[in-house]
N, C-alpha and C. Protein backbone atom coordinates (compact mmCIF):
# COMPACT_ATOMS: atom_id res chain seq x y z
N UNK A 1 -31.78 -11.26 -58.32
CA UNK A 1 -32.29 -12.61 -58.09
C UNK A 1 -31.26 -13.66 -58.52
N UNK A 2 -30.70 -13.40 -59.88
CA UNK A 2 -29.87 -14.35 -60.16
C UNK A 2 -28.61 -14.23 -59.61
N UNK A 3 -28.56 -13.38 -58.42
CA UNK A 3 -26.99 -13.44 -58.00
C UNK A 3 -27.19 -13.77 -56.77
N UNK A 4 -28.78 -13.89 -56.18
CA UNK A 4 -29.08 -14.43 -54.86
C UNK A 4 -28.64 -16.36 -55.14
N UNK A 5 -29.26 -16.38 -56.25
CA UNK A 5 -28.93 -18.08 -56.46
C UNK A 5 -27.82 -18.06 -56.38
N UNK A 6 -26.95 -17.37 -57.47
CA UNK A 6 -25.32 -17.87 -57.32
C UNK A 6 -24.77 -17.98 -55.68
N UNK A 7 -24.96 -16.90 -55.03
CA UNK A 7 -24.04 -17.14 -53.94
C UNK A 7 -24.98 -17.81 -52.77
N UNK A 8 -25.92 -18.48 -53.02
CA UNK A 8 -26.60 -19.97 -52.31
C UNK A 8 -26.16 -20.83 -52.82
N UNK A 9 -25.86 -21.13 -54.30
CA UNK A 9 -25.17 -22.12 -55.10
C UNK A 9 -23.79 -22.65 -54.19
N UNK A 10 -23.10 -21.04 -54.03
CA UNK A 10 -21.81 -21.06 -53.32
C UNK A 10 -21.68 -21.86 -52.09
N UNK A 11 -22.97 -21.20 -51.21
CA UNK A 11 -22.52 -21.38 -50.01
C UNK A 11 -22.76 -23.16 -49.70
N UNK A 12 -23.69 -23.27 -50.57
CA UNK A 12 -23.92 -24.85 -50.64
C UNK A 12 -22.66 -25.80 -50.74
N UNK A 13 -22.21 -25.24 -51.63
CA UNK A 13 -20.56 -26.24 -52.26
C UNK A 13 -19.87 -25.61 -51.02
N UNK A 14 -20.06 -24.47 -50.47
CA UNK A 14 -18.48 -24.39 -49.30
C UNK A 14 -19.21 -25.25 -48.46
N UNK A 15 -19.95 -25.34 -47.90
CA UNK A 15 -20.71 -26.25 -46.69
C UNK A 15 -20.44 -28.00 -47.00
N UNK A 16 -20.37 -28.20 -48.54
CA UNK A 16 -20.55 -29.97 -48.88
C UNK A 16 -18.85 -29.68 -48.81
N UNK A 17 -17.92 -28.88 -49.17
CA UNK A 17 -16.69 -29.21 -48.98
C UNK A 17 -16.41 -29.41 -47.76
N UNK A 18 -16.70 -28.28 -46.67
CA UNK A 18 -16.14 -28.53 -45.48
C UNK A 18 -16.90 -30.13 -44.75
N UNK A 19 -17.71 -30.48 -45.26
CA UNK A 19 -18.20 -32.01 -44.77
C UNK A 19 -17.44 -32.75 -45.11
N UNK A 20 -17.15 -33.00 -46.49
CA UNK A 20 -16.36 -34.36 -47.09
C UNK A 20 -14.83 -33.46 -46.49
N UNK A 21 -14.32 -32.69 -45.89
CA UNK A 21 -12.67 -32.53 -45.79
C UNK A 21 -12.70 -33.34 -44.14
N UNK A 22 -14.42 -32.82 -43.55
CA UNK A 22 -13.90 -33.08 -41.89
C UNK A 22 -14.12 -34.64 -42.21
N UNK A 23 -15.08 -35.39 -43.06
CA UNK A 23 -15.06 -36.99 -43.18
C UNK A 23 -13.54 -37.60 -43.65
N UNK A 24 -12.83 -37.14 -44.81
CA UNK A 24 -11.87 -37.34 -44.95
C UNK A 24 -10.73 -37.18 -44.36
N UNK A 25 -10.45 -36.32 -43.14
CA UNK A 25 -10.09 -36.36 -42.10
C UNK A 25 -9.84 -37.20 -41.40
N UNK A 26 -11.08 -37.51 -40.68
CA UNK A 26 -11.85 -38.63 -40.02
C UNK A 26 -11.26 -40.23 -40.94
N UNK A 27 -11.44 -40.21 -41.73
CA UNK A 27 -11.11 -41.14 -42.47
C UNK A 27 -9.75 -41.52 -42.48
N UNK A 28 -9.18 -40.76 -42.72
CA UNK A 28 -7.40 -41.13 -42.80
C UNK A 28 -7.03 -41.47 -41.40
N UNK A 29 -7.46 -40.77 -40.42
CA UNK A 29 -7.37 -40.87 -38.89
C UNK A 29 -7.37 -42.31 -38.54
N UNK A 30 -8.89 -42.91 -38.91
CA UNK A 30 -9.20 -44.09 -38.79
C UNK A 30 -8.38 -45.40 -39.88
N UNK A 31 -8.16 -44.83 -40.76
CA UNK A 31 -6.76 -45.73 -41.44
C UNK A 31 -5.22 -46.00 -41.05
N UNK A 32 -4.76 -44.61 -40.86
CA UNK A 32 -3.32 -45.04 -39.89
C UNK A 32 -3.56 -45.04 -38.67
N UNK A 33 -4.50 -45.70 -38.12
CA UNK A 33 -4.60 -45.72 -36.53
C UNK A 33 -4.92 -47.29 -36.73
N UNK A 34 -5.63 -47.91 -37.63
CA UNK A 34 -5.77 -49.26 -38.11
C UNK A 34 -4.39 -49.64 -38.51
N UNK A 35 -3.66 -48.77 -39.50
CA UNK A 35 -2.52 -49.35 -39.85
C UNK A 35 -1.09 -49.47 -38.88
N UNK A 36 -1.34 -48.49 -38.09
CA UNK A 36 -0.02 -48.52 -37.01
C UNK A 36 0.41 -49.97 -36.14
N UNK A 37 -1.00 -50.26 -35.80
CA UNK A 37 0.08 -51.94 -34.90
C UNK A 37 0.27 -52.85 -35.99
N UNK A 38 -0.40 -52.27 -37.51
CA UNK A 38 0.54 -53.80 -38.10
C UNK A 38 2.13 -53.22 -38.27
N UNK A 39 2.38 -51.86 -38.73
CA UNK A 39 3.62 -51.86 -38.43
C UNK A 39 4.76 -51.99 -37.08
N UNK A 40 4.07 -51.53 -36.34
CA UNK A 40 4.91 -52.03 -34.95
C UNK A 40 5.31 -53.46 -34.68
């Protein structure tokens, strides 16, 4: 039982990582794509 929690614990944190990496992604995307015509 207590090792069913741990690796739901797990899969929880791999699932919230892969969200905040594809937002942060997303995010930087949308920053140097904002930042490119001020440098041009």
């Amino acid at each position: 039982m207590l090792f069913f929690r741990f690796s739901q614990l797990l899969y929880i944190i791999d699932s919230l990582s892969v969200k905040n990496t594809i937002m942060l992604t997303e995010y930087c995307h949308s920053r140097t794509s904002a930042v490119e015509p001020m440098t041009n």
